[in-house]
C-alpha atoms as a PDB file:
ATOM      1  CA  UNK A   1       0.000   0.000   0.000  1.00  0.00           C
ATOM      2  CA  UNK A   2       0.885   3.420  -0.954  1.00  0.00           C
ATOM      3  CA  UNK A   3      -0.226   6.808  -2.432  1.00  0.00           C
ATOM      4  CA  UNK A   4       1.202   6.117  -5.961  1.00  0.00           C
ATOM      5  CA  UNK A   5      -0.417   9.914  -7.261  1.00  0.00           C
ATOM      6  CA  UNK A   6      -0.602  11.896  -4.195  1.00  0.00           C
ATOM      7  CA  UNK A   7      -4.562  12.019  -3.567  1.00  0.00           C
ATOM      8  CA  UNK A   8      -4.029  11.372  -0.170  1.00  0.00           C
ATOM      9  CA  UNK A   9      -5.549   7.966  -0.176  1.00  0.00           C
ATOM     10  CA  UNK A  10      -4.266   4.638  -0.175  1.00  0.00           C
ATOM     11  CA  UNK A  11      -3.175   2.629  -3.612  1.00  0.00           C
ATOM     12  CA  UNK A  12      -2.633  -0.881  -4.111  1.00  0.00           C
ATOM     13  CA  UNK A  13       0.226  -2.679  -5.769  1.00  0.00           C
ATOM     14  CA  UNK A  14      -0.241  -6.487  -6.295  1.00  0.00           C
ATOM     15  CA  UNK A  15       2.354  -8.549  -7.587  1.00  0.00           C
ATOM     16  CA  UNK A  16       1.695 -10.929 -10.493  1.00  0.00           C
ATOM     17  CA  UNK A  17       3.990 -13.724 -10.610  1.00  0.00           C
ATOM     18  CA  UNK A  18       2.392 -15.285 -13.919  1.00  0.00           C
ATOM     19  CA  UNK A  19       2.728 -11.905 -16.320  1.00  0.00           C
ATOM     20  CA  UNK A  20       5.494 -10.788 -14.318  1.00  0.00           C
ATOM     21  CA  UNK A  21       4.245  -7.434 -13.763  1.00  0.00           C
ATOM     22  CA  UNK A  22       2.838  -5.595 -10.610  1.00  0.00           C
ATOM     23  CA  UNK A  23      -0.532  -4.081 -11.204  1.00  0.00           C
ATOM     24  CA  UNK A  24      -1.421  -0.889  -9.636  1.00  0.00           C
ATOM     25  CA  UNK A  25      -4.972   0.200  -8.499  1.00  0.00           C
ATOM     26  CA  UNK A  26      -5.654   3.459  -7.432  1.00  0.00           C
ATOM     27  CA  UNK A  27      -7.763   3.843  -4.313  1.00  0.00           C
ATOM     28  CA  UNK A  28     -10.834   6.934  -4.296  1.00  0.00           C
ATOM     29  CA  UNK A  29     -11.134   7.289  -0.476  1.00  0.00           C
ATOM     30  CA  UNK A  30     -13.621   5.128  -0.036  1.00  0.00           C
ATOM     31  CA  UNK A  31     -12.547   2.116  -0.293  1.00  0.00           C
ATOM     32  CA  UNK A  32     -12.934   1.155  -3.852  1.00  0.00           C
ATOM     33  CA  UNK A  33     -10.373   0.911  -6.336  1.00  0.00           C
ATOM     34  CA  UNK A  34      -9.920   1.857  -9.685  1.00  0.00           C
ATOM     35  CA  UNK A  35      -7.314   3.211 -12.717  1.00  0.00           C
ATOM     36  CA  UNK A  36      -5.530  -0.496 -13.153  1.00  0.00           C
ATOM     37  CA  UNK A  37      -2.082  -0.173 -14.456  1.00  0.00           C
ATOM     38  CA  UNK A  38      -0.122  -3.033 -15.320  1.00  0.00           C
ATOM     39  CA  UNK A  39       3.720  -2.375 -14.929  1.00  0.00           C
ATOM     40  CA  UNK A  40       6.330  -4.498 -16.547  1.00  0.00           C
ATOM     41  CA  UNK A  41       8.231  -5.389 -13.250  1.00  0.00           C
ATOM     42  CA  UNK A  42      11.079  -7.872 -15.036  1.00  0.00           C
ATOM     43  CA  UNK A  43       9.222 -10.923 -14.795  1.00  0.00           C
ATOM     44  CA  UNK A  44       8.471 -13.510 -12.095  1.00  0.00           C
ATOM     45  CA  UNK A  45       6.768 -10.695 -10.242  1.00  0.00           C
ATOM     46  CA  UNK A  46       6.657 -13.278  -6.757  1.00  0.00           C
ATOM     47  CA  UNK A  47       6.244 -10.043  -4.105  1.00  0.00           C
ATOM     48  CA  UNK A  48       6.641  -6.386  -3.766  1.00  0.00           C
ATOM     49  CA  UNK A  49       7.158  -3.494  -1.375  1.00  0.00           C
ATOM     50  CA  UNK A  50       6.823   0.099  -1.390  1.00  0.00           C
ATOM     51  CA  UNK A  51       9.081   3.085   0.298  1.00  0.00           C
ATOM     52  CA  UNK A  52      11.007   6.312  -0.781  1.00  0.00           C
ATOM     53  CA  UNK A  53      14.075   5.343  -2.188  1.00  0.00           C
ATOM     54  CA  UNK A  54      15.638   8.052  -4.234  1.00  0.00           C
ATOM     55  CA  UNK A  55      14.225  10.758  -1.481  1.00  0.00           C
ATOM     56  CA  UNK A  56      12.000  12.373  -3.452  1.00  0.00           C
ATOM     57  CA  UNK A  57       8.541  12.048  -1.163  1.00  0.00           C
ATOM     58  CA  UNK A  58       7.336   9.554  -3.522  1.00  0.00           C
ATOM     59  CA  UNK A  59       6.633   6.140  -2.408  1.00  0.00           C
ATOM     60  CA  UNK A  60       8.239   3.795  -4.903  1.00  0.00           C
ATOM     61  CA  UNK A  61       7.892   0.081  -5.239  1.00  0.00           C
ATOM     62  CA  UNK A  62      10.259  -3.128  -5.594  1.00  0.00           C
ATOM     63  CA  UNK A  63       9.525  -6.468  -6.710  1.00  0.00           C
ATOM     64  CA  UNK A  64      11.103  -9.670  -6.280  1.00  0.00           C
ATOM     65  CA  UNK A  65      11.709 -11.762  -9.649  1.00  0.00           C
ATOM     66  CA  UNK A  66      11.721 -15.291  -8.675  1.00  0.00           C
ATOM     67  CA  UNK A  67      12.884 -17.139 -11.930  1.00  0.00           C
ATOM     68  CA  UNK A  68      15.864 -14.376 -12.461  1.00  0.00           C
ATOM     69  CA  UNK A  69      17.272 -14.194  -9.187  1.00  0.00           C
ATOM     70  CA  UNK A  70      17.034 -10.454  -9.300  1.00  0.00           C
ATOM     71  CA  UNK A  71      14.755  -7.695  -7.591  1.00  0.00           C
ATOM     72  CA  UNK A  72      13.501  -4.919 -10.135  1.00  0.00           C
ATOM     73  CA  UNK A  73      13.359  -1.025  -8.621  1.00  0.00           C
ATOM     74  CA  UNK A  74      10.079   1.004 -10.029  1.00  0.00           C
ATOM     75  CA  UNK A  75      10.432   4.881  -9.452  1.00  0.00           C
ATOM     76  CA  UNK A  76       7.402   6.912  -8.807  1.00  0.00           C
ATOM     77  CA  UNK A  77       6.624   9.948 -11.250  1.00  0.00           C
ATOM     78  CA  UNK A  78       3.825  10.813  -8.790  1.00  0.00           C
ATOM     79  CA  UNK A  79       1.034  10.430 -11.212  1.00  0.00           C
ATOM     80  CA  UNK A  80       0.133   6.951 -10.557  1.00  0.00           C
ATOM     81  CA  UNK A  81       2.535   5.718 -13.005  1.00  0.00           C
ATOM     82  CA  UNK A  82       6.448   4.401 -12.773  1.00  0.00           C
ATOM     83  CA  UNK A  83       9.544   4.531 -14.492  1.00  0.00           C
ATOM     84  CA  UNK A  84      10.869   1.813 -16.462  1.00  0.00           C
ATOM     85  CA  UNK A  85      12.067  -1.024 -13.957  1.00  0.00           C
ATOM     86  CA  UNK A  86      15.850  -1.191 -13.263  1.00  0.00           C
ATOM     87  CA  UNK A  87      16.921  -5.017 -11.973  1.00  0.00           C
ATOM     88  CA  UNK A  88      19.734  -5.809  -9.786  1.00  0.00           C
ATOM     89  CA  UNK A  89      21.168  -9.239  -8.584  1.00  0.00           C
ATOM     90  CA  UNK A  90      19.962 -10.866  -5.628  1.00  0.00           C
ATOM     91  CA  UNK A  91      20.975 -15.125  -4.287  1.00  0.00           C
ATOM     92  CA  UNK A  92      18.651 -17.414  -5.996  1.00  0.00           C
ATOM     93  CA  UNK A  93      15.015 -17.616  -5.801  1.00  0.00           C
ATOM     94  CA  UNK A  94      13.886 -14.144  -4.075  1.00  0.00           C
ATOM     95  CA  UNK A  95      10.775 -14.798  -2.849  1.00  0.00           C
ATOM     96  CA  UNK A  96      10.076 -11.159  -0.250  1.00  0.00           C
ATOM     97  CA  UNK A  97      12.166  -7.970   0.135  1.00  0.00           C
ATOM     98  CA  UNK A  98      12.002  -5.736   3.203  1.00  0.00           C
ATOM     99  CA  UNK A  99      13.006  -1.749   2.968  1.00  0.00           C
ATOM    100  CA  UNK A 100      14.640   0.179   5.865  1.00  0.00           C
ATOM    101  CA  UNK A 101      17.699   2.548   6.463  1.00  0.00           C
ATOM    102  CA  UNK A 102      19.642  -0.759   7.927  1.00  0.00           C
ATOM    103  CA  UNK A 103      23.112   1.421   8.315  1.00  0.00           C
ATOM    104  CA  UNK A 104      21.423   4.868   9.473  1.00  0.00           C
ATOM    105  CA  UNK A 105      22.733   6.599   6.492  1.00  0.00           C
ATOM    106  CA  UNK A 106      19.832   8.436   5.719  1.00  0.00           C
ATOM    107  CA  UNK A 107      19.332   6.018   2.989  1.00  0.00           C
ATOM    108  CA  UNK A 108      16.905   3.428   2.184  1.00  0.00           C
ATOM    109  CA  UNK A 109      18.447  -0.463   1.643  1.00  0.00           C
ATOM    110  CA  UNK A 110      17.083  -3.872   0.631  1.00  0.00           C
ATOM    111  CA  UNK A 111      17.282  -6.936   2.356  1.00  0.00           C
ATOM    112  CA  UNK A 112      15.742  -9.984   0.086  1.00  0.00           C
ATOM    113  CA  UNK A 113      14.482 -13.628   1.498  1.00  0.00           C
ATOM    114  CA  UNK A 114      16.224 -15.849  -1.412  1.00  0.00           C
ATOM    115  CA  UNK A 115      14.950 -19.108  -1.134  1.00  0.00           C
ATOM    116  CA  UNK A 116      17.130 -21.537  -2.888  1.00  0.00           C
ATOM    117  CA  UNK A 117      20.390 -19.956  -1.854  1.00  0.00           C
ATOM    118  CA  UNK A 118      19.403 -20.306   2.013  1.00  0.00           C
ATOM    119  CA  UNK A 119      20.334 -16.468   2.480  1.00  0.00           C
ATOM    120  CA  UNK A 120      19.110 -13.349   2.588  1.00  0.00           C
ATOM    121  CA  UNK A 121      20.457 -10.812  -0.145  1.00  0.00           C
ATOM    122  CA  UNK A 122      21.717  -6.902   1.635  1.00  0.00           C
ATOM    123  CA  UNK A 123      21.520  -4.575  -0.895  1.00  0.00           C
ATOM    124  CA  UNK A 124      22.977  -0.514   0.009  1.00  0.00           C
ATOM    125  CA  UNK A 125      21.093   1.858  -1.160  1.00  0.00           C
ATOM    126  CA  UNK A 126      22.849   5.246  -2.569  1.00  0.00           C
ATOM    127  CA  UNK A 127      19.561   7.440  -1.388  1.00  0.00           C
ATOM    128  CA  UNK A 128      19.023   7.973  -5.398  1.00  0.00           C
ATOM    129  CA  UNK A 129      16.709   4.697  -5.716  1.00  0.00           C
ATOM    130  CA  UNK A 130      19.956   2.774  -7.239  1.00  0.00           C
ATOM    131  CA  UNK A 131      21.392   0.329  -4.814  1.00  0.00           C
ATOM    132  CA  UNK A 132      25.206  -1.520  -4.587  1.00  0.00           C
ATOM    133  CA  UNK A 133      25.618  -5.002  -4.925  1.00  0.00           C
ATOM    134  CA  UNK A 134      24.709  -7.672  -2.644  1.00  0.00           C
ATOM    135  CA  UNK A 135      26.168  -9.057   0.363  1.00  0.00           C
ATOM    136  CA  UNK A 136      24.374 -12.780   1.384  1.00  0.00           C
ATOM    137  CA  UNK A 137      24.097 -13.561   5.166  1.00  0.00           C
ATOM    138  CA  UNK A 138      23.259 -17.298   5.629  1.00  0.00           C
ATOM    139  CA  UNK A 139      20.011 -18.225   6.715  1.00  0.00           C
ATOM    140  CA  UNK A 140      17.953 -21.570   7.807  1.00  0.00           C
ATOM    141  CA  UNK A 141      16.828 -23.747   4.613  1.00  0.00           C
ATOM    142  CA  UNK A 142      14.082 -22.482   2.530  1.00  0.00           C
ATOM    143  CA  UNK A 143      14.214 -18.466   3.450  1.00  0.00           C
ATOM    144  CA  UNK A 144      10.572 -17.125   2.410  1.00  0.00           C
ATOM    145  CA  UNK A 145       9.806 -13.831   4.703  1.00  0.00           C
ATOM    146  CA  UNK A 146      12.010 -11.483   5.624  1.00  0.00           C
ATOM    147  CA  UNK A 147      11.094  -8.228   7.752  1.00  0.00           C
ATOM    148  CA  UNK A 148      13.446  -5.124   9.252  1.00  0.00           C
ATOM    149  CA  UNK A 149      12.405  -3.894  12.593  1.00  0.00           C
ATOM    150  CA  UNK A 150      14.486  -3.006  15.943  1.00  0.00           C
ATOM    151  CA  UNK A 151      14.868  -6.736  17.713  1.00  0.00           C
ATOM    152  CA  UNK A 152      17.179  -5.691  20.642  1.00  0.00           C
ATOM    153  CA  UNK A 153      18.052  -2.431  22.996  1.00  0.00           C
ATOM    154  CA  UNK A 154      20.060  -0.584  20.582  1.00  0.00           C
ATOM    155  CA  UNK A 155      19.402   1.859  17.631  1.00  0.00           C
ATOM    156  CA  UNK A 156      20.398  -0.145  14.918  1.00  0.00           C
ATOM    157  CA  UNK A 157      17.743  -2.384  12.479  1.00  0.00           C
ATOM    158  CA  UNK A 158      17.574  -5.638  12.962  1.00  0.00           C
ATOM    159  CA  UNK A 159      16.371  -8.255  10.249  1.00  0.00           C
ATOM    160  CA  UNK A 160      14.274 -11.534  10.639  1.00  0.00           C
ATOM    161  CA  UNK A 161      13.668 -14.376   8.456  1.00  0.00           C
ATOM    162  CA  UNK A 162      11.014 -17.145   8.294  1.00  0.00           C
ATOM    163  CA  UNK A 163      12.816 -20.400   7.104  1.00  0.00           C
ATOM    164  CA  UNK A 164      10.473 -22.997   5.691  1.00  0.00           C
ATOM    165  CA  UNK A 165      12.294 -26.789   5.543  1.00  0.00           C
ATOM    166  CA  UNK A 166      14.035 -26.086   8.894  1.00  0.00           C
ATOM    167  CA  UNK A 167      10.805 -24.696  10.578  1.00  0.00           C
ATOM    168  CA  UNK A 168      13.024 -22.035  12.164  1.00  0.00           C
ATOM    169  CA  UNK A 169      13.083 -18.061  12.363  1.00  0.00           C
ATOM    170  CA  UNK A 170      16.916 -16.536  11.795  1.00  0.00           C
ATOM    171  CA  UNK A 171      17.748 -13.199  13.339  1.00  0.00           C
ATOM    172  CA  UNK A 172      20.470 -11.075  12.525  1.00  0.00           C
ATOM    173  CA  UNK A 173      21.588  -7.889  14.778  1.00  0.00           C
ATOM    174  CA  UNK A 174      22.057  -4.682  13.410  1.00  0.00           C
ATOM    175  CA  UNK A 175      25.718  -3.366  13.989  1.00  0.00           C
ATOM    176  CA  UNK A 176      25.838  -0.100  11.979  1.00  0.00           C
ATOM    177  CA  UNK A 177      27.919  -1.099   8.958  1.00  0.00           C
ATOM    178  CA  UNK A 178      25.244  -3.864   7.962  1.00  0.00           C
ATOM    179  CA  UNK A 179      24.454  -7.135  10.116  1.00  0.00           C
ATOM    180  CA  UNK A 180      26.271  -9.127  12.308  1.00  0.00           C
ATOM    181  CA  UNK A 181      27.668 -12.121  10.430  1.00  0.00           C
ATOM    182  CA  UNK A 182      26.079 -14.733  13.811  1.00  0.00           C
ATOM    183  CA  UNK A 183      22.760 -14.957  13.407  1.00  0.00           C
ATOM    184  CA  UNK A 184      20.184 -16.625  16.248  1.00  0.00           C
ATOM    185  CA  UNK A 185      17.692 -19.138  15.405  1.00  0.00           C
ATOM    186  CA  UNK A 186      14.315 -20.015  16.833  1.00  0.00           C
ATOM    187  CA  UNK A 187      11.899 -23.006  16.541  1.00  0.00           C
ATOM    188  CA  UNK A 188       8.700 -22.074  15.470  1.00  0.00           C
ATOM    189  CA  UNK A 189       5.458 -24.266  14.084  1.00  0.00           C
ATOM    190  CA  UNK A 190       5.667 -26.401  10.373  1.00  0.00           C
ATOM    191  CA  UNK A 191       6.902 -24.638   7.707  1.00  0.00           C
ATOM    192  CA  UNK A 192       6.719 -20.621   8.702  1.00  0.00           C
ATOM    193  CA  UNK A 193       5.689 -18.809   5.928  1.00  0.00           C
ATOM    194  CA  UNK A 194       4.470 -15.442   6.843  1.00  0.00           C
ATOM    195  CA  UNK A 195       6.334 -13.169   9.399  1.00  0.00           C
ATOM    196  CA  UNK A 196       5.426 -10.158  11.275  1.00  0.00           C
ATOM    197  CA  UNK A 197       7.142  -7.776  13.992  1.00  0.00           C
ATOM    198  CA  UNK A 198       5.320  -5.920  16.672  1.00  0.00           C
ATOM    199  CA  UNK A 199       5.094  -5.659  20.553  1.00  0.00           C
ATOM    200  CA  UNK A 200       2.605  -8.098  21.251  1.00  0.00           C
ATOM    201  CA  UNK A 201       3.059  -8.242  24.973  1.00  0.00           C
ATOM    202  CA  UNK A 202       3.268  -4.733  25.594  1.00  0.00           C
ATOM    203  CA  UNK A 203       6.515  -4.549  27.280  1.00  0.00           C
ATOM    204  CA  UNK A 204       8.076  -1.821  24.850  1.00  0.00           C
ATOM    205  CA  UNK A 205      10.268  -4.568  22.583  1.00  0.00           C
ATOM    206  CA  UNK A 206       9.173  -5.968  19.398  1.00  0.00           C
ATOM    207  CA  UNK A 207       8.068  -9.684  19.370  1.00  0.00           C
ATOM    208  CA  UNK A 208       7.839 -11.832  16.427  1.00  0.00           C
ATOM    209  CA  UNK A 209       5.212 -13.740  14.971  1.00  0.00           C
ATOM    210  CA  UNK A 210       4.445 -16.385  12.370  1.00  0.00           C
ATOM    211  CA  UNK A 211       1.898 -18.270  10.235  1.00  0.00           C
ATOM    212  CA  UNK A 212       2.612 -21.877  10.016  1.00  0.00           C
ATOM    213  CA  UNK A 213       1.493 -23.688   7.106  1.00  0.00           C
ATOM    214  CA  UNK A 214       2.266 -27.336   7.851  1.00  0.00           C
ATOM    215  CA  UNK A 215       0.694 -27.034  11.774  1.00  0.00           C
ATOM    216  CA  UNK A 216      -2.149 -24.974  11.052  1.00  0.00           C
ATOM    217  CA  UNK A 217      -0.996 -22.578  13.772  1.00  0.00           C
ATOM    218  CA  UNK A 218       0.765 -19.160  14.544  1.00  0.00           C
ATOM    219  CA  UNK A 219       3.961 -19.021  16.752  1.00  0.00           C
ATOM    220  CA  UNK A 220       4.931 -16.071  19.032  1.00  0.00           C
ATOM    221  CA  UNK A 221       8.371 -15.457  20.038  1.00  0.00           C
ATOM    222  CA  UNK A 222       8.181 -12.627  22.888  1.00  0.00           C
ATOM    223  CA  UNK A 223      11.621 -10.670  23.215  1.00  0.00           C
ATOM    224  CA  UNK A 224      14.176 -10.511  26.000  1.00  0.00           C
ATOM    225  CA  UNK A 225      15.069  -7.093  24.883  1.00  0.00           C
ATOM    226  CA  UNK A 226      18.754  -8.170  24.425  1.00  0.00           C
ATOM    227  CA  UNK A 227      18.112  -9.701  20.667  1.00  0.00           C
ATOM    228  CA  UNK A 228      17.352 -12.996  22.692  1.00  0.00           C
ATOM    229  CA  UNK A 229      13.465 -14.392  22.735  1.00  0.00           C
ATOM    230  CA  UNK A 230      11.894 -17.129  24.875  1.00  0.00           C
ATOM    231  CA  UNK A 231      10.665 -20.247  23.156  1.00  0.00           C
ATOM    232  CA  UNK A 232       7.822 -19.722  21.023  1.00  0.00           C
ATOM    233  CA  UNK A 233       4.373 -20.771  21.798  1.00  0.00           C
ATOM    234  CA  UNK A 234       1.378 -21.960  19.031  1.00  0.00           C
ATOM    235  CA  UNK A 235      -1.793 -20.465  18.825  1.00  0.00           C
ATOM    236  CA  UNK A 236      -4.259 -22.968  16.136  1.00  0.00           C
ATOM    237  CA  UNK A 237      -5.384 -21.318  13.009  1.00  0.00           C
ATOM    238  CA  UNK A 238      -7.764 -22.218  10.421  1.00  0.00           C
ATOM    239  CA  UNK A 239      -5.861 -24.921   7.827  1.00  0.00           C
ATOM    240  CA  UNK A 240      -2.600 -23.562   6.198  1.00  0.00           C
ATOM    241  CA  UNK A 241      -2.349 -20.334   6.896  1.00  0.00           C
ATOM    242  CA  UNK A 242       0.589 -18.555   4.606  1.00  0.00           C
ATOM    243  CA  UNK A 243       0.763 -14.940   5.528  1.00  0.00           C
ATOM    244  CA  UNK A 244       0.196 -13.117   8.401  1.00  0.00           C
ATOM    245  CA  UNK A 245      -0.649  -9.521   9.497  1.00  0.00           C
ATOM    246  CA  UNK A 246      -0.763  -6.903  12.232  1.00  0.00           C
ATOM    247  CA  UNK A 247      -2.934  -4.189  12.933  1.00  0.00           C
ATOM    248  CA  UNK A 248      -4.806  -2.374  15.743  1.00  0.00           C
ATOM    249  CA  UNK A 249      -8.582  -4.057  14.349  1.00  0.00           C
ATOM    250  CA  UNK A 250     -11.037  -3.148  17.582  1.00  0.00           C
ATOM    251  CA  UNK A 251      -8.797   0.170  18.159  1.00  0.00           C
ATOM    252  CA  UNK A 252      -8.058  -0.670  22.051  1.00  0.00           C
ATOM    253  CA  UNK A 253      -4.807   0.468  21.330  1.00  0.00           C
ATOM    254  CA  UNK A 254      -3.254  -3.079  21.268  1.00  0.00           C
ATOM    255  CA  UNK A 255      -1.819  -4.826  18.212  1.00  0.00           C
ATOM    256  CA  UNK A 256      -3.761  -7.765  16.833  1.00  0.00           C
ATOM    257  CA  UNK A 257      -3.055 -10.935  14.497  1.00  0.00           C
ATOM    258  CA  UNK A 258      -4.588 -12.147  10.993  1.00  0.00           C
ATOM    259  CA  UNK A 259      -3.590 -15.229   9.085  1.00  0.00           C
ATOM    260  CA  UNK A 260      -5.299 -15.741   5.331  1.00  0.00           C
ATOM    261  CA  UNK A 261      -5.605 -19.857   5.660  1.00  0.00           C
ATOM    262  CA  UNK A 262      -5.096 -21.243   2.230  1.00  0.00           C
ATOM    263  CA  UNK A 263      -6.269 -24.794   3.300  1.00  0.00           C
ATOM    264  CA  UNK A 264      -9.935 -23.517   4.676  1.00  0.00           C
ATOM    265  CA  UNK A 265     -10.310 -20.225   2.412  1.00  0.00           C
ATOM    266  CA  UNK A 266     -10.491 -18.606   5.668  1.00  0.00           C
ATOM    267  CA  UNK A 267      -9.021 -15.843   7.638  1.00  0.00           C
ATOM    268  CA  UNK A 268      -8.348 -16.306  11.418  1.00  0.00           C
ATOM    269  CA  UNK A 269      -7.844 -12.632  13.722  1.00  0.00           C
ATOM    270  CA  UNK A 270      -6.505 -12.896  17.252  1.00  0.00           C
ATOM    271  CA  UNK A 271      -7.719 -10.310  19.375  1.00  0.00           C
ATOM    272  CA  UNK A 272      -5.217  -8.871  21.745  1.00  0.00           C
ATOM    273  CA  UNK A 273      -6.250  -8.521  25.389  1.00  0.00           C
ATOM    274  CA  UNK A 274      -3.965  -7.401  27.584  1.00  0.00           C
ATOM    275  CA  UNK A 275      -0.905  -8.640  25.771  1.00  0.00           C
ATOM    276  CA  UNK A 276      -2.010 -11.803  25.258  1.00  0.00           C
ATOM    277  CA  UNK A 277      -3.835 -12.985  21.583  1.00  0.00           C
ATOM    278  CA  UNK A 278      -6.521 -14.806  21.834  1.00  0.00           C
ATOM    279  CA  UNK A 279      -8.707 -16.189  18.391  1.00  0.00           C
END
């Protein structure tokens, strides 16, 4: 979600792995979309994000190309439409890319979940949406979700991955010139697929939180502060679930969970009370 032509309301871009494009729809405020683009987005189109990244107060968008092992960069002109794409190589298989200033330059960088090269993929960004080339930190097997958010006590980004084979979340620490090379890993349900950060508990530190396809369940990792969690706990789902979501959904001022379940074509939401989610 963005504002592609600065309305002030909220646009959609959907990836399309099949045509290999991302289609934008323009939202009127009201919730109703219209004004479908299609945008050539260098094939493979698996995911895509959205953020500023040549600094120009537009939001931009970058998509993941499975089949090429590349991401593709799509500049806003602020009109609803994009610049030609402009591809750069990631490890093999990028299945989700996360955007945040992970070396507090001011600048906006990539870090990309590559699936069959069991890493994720760090790309710099230059603050003029063009980015450096990659450096690969090792992950679990099967990398699918990757998100940025602050993990531990200092002021530095921190990244997390959802690793499918291994049923396993890796986190790396933020040290200011990129991650830490260790990484920590957690158990978590059957095959994680979708991952989301937020406090769940309460307690001022981010938690972590996954949908597990293979165990029809989510699994919450609460944080020691320190970039250490306690062992996760399961909470059931409806069958499969594959991605996961947060948002404030009764407005109580507390996070809440949402998995879409691919196995019951349902959607499960865990309330929050308190700090604790219950379905």
């Amino acid at each position: 979600m963005g504002d592609w032509n600065q309305d002030g309301s909220a646009d959609l871009a959907v990836a399309n792995e099949g045509s290999g494009s991302v289609t934008s729809l323009l939202g009127d405020g009201n919730g109703s979309f219209g004004g479908r683009r299609d945008i050539d987005a260098g094939g493979g189109a698996y995911s895509v994000s959205a953020g500023d990244l040549d600094g120009d107060g537009l939001a931009d968008l970058v998509a993941t190309n499975l089949n090429r092992n590349q991401i593709t960069v799509l500049l806003s002109r602020g009109d609803g439409s994009f610049r030609p794409g402009v591809s750069y190589a990631t490890g093999h298989a990028p299945r989700s890319v996360a955007i945040a200033d992970l070396d507090l330059d001011g600048k906006l960088d990539l870090a990309v979940a590559c699936f069959n090269s069991n890493a994720v993929s760090v790309l710099p960004g230059h603050g003029d949406g063009t980015f450096s080339g990659r450096r690969d930190y090792p992950t679990g097997p099967s990398p699918y979700s990757v998100q940025i958010g602050h993990l531990d006590d200092d002021s530095w980004p921190d990244v997390a991955v959802s690793n499918l084979v291994s049923s396993s979340l890796s986190v790396y620490r933020g040290s200011g010139q990129g991650l830490k090379r260790r990484k920590r890993d957690l158990h978590t349900g059957g095959q994680p697929y979708g991952l989301a950060i937020a406090d769940l508990n309460g307690d001022g530190r981010a938690d972590l939180a996954t949908a597990d396809l293979a165990t029809s369940t989510i699994s919450i990792a609460l944080s020691k502060g320190n970039g250490d969690f306690f062992r996760s706990f399961q909470l059931s789902t409806g069958r499969n679930p594959q991605s996961i979501a947060v948002a404030d959904l009764n407005r109580d001022g507390l996070p809440d969970l949402v998995t879409a379940n691919t196995g019951s074509n349902t959607v499960t939401i865990f309330l929050n009370r308190a700090g604790s989610a219950h379905p």
